[in-house]
Protein backbone atom coordinates (compact mmCIF):
# COMPACT_ATOMS: atom_id res chain seq x y z
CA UNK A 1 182.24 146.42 107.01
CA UNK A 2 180.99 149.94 108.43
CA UNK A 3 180.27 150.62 104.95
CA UNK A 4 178.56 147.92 103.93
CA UNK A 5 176.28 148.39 107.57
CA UNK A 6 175.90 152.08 106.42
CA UNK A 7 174.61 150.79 103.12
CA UNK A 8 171.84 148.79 104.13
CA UNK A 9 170.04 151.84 106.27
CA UNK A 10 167.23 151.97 103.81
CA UNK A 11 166.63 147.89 104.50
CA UNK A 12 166.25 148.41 108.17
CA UNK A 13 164.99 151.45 108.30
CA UNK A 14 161.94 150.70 105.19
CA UNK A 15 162.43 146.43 104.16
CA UNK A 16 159.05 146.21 102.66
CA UNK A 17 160.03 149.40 100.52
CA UNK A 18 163.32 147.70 99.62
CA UNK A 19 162.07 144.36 98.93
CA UNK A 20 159.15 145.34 96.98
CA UNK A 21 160.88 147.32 94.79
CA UNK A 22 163.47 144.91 94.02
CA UNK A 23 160.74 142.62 93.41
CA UNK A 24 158.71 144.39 91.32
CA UNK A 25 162.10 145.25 89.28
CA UNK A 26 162.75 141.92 88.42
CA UNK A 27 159.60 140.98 87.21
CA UNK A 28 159.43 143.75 84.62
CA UNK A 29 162.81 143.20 83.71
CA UNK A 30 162.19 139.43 83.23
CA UNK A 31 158.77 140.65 81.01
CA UNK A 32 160.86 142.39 79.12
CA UNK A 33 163.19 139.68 78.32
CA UNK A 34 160.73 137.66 77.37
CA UNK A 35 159.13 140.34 75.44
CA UNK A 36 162.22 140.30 73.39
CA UNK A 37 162.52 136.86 73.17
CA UNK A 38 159.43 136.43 71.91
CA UNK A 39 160.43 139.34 69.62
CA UNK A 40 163.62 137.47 68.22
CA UNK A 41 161.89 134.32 67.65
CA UNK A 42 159.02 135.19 65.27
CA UNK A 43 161.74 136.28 63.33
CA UNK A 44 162.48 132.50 61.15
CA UNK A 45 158.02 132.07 61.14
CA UNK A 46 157.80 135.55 59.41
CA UNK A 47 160.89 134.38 56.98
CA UNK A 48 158.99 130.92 56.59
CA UNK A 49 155.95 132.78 55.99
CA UNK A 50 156.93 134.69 53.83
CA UNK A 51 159.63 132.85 51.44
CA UNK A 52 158.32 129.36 52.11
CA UNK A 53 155.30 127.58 49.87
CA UNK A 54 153.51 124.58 49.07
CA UNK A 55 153.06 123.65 45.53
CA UNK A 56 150.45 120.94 44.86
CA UNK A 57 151.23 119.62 41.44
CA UNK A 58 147.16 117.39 40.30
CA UNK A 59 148.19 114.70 37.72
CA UNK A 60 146.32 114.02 34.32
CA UNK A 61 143.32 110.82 35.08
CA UNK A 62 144.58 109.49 31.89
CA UNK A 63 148.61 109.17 33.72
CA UNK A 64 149.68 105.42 33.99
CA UNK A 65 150.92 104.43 37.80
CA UNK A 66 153.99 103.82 35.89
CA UNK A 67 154.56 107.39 34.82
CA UNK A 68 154.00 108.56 38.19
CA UNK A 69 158.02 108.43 39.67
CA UNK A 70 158.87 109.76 35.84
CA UNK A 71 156.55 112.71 36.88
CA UNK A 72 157.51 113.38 40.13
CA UNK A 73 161.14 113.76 38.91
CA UNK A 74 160.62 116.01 36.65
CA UNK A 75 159.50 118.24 39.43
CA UNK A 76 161.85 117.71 41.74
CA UNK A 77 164.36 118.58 38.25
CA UNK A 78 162.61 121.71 37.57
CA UNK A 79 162.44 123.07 41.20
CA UNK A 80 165.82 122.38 42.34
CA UNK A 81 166.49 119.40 45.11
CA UNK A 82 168.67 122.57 47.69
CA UNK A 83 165.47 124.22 47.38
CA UNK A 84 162.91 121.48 48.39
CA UNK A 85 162.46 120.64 52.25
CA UNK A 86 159.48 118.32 51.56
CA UNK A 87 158.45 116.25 48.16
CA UNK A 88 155.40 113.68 48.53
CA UNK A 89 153.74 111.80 45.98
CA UNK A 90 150.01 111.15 46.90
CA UNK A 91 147.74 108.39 45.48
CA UNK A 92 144.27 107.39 46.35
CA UNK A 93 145.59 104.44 48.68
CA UNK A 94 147.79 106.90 50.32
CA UNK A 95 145.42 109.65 51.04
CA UNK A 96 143.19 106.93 52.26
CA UNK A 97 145.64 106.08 54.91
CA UNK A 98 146.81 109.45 55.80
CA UNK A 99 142.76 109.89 56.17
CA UNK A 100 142.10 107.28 58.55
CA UNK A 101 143.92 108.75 61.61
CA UNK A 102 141.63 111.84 61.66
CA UNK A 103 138.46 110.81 59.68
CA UNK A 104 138.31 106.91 59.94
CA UNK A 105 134.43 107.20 59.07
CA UNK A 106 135.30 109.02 56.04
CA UNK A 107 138.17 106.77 55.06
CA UNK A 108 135.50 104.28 55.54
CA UNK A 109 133.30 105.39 53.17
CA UNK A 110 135.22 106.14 50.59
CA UNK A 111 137.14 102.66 50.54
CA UNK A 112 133.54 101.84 49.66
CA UNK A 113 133.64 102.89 46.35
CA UNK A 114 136.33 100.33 45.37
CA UNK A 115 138.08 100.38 42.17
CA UNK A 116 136.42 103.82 41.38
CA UNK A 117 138.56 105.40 44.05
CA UNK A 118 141.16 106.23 42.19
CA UNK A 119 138.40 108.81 40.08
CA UNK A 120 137.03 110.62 43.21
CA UNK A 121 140.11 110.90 44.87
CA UNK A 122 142.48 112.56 42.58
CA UNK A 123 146.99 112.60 42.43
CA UNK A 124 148.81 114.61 43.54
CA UNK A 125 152.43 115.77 43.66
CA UNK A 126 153.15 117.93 47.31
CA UNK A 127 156.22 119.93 47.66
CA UNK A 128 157.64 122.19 50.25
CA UNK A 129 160.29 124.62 49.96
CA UNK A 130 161.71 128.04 48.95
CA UNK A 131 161.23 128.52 45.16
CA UNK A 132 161.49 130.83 43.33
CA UNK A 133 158.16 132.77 41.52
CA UNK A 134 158.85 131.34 38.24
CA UNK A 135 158.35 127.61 39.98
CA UNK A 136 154.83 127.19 39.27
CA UNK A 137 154.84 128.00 35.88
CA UNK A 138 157.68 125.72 34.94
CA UNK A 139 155.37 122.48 36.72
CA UNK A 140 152.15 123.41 34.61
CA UNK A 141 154.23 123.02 31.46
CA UNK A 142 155.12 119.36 32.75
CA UNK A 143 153.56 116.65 30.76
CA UNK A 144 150.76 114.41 32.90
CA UNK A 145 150.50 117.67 35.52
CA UNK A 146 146.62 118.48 34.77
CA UNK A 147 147.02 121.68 37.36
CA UNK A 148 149.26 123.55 39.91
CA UNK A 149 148.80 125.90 42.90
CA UNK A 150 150.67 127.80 45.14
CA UNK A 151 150.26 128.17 48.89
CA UNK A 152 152.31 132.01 48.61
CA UNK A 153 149.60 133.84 48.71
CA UNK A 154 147.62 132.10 51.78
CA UNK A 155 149.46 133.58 54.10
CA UNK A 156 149.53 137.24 53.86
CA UNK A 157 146.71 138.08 56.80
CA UNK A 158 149.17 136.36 58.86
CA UNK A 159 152.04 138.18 57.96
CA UNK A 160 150.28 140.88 58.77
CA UNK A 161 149.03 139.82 62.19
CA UNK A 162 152.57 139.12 63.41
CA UNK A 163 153.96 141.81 62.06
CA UNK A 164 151.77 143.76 64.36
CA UNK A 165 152.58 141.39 67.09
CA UNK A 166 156.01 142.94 66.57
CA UNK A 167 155.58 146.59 66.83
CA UNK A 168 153.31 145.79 69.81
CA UNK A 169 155.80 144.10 71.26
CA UNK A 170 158.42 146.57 70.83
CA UNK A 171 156.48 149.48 72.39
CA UNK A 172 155.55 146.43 75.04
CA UNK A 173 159.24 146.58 75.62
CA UNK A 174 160.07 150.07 75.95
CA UNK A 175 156.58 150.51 78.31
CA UNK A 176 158.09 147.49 80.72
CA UNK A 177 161.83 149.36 80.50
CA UNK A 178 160.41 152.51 81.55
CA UNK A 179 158.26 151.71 84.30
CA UNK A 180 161.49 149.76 85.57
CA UNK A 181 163.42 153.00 85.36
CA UNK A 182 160.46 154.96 86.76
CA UNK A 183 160.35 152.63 89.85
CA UNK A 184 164.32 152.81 90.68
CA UNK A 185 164.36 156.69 90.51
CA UNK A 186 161.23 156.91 93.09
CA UNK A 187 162.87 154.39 94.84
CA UNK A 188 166.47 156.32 94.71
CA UNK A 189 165.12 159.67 95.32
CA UNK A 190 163.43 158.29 98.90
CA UNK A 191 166.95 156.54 99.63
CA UNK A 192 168.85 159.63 98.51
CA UNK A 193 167.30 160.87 101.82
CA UNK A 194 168.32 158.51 103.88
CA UNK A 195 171.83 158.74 103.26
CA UNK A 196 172.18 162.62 103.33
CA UNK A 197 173.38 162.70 107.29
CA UNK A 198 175.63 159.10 106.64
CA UNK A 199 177.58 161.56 103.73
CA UNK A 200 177.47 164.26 106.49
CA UNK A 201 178.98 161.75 109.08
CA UNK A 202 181.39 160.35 107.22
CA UNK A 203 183.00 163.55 106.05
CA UNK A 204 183.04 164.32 109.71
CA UNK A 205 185.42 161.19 109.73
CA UNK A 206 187.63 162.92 106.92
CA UNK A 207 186.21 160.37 104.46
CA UNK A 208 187.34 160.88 100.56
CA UNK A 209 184.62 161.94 97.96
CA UNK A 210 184.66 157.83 97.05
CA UNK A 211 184.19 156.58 100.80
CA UNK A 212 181.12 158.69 101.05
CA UNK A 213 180.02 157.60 97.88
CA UNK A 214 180.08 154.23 98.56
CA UNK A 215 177.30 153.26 100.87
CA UNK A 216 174.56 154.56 98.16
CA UNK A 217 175.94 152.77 95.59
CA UNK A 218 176.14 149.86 97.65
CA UNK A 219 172.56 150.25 98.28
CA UNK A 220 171.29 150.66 94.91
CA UNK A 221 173.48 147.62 93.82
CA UNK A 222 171.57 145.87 96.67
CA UNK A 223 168.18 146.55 95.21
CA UNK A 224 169.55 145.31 91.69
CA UNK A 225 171.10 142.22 92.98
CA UNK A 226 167.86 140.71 94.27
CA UNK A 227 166.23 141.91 91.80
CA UNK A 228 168.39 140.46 89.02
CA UNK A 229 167.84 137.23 91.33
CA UNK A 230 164.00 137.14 90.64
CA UNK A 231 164.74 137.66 87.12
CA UNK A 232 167.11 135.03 87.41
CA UNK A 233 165.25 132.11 89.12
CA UNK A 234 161.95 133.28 87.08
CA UNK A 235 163.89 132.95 83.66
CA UNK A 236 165.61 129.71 84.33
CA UNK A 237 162.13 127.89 85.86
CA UNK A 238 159.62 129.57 83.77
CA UNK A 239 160.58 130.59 80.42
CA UNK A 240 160.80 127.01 78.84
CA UNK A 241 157.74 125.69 80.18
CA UNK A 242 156.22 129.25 78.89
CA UNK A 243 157.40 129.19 75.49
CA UNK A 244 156.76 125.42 75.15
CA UNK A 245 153.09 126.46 75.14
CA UNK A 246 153.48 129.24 73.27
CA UNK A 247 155.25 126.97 70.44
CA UNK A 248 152.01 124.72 71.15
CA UNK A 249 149.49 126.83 70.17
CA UNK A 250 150.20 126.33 66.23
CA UNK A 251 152.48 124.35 64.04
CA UNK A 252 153.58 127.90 62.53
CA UNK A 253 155.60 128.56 65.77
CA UNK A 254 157.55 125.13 66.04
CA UNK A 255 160.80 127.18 64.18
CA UNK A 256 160.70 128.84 67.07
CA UNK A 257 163.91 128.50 69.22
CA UNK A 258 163.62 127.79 72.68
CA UNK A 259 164.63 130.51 75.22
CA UNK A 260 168.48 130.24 75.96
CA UNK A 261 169.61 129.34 79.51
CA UNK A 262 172.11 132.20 79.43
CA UNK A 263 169.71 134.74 79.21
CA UNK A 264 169.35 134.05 82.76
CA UNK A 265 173.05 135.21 83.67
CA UNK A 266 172.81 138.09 81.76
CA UNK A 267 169.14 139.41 83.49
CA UNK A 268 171.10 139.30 86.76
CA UNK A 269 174.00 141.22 85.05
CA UNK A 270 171.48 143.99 83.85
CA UNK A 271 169.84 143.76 87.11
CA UNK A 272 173.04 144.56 88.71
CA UNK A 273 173.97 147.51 86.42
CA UNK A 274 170.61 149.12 87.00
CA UNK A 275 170.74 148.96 90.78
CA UNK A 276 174.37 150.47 90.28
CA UNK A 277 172.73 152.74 88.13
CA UNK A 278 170.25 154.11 90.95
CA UNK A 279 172.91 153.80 93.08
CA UNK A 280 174.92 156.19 91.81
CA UNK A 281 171.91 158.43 91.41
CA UNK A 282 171.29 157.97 95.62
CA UNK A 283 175.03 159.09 96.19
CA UNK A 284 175.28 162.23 94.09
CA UNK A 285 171.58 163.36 95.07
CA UNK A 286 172.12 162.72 98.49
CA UNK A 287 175.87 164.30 98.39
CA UNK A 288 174.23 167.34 97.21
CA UNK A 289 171.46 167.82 99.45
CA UNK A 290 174.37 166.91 102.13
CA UNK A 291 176.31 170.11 100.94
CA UNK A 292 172.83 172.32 100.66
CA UNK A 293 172.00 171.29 104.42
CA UNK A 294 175.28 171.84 105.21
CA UNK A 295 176.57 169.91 108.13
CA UNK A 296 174.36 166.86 109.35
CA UNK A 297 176.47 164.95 111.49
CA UNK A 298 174.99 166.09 114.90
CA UNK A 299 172.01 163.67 114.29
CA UNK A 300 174.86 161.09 114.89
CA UNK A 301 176.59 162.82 117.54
């Protein structure tokens, strides 16, 4: 109990010091888990990106409504039903009402035209999937398919941009992990001070090299804990309602994962370990100065 009184010196003697810096610890520490969520979870839209693609198969005018299902088959055949996530077959009365819930004017207007529909708005086979570079070739060769294109090559700029959203990110990460280890040295250096005469005292008492030890660590481990706190509470009510906009913002980021609720548990671990960390860095520093002063237990005397 005299130890743990012995440890908390620095909140008495500087609180706003204390609390701050725990504070300001957690938030960078939950920035950077976030940081490296964000970091694991463009991982499946850069795969999608970049294997994924939409192949829109046109179909010949002359192609009889009958042939259309022989048609689409043949596709699906040639591309491989494992490899297909999405197959549509689109006529003009289809289009029509896939128009009307964005463009009802439009839809409108072109319902208009009547039975000469079917010539302005032309058929069309959709698929979605992961095939292979070959795939388009082997659809063009289909009888009734008039023309095919790919969607693989659309997306390149975008590849791009988030793979420099990852290598910002990263360095984003190591900036936030720094400054966190910048703040608990400053933090343990003015704490180191504090405890020099509490080392002194307590080898007056005949304390071990562990007993004197103890209340530094116990008040670095004191700065992590509430600061692993913050990063707690802050990851477990903010990160889902963050990343749910985030995932918002464009279809392209719905494979993104939500943040796991565990994360939270470990951010206190790591906040924990870091405070012991500094901790350990306030008892040797302050065990040496102890020894340098020499004797400091008449301040207590």
């Amino acid at each position: 109990m005299y130890l743990l009184r012995l440890a908390l010196r620095p909140w008495r003697r500087a609180p706003w010091n204390q609390f701050l810096s725990a504070l300001a610890s957690g938030i960078l520490l939950l920035l950077a888990a976030f940081m490296a969520w964000l970091q694991v979870g463009l991982e499946p839209v850069l795969i999608r990106l970049n294997s994924e693609q939409v192949i829109t198969a046109y179909l010949e005018a002359s192609v009889e409504k009958a042939e259309e299902s022989r048609i689409a088959d043949s596709i699906r055949t040639s591309l491989g039903a494992e490899a297909i996530r999405q197959f549509e077959v689109v006529d003009s009365e289809r289009f029509i009402r896939n128009l009307k819930s964005k463009h009802p004017v439009l839809a409108d207007d072109l319902e208009g035209f009547g039975s000469e529909m079917s010539l302005i708005i032309p058929r069309y086979v959709s698929v979605t999937g992961y095939f292979s570079d070959s795939a388009l070739d082997a659809i063009r060769t289909i009888k009734g398919v008039e023309s095919a294109e790919s969607s693989r090559d659309r997306y390149r700029p975008i590849l791009g941009a988030f793979g420099a959203l990852k290598g910002v990110s990263v360095l984003f990460i190591g900036g936030l992990i720094l400054a966190l280890l910048t703040g608990l040295l400053q933090l343990a250096r003015m704490n180191s001070q504090m405890h020099e005469d509490v080392i002194s005292f307590l080898r007056l008492w005949g304390s071990g090299r562990g007993a004197a030890r103890a209340p530094g660590l116990l008040a670095g481990m004191s700065i992590g804990f509430v600061g692993g706190w913050v990063a707690f509470s802050g990851w477990i009510l903010g990160s889902r309602w963050l990343a749910s906009h985030i995932r918002a913002l464009s279809p392209l980021f719905s494979d993104m994962a939500l943040p796991r609720l565990e994360w939270a548990a470990l951010l206190w671990i790591a906040g924990i370990l870091l405070g012991l960390l500094s901790g350990l860095f306030v008892a040797r520093t302050a065990e040496r100065r102890s020894i340098q002063i020499g004797s400091g237990g008449n301040a207590w005397v």
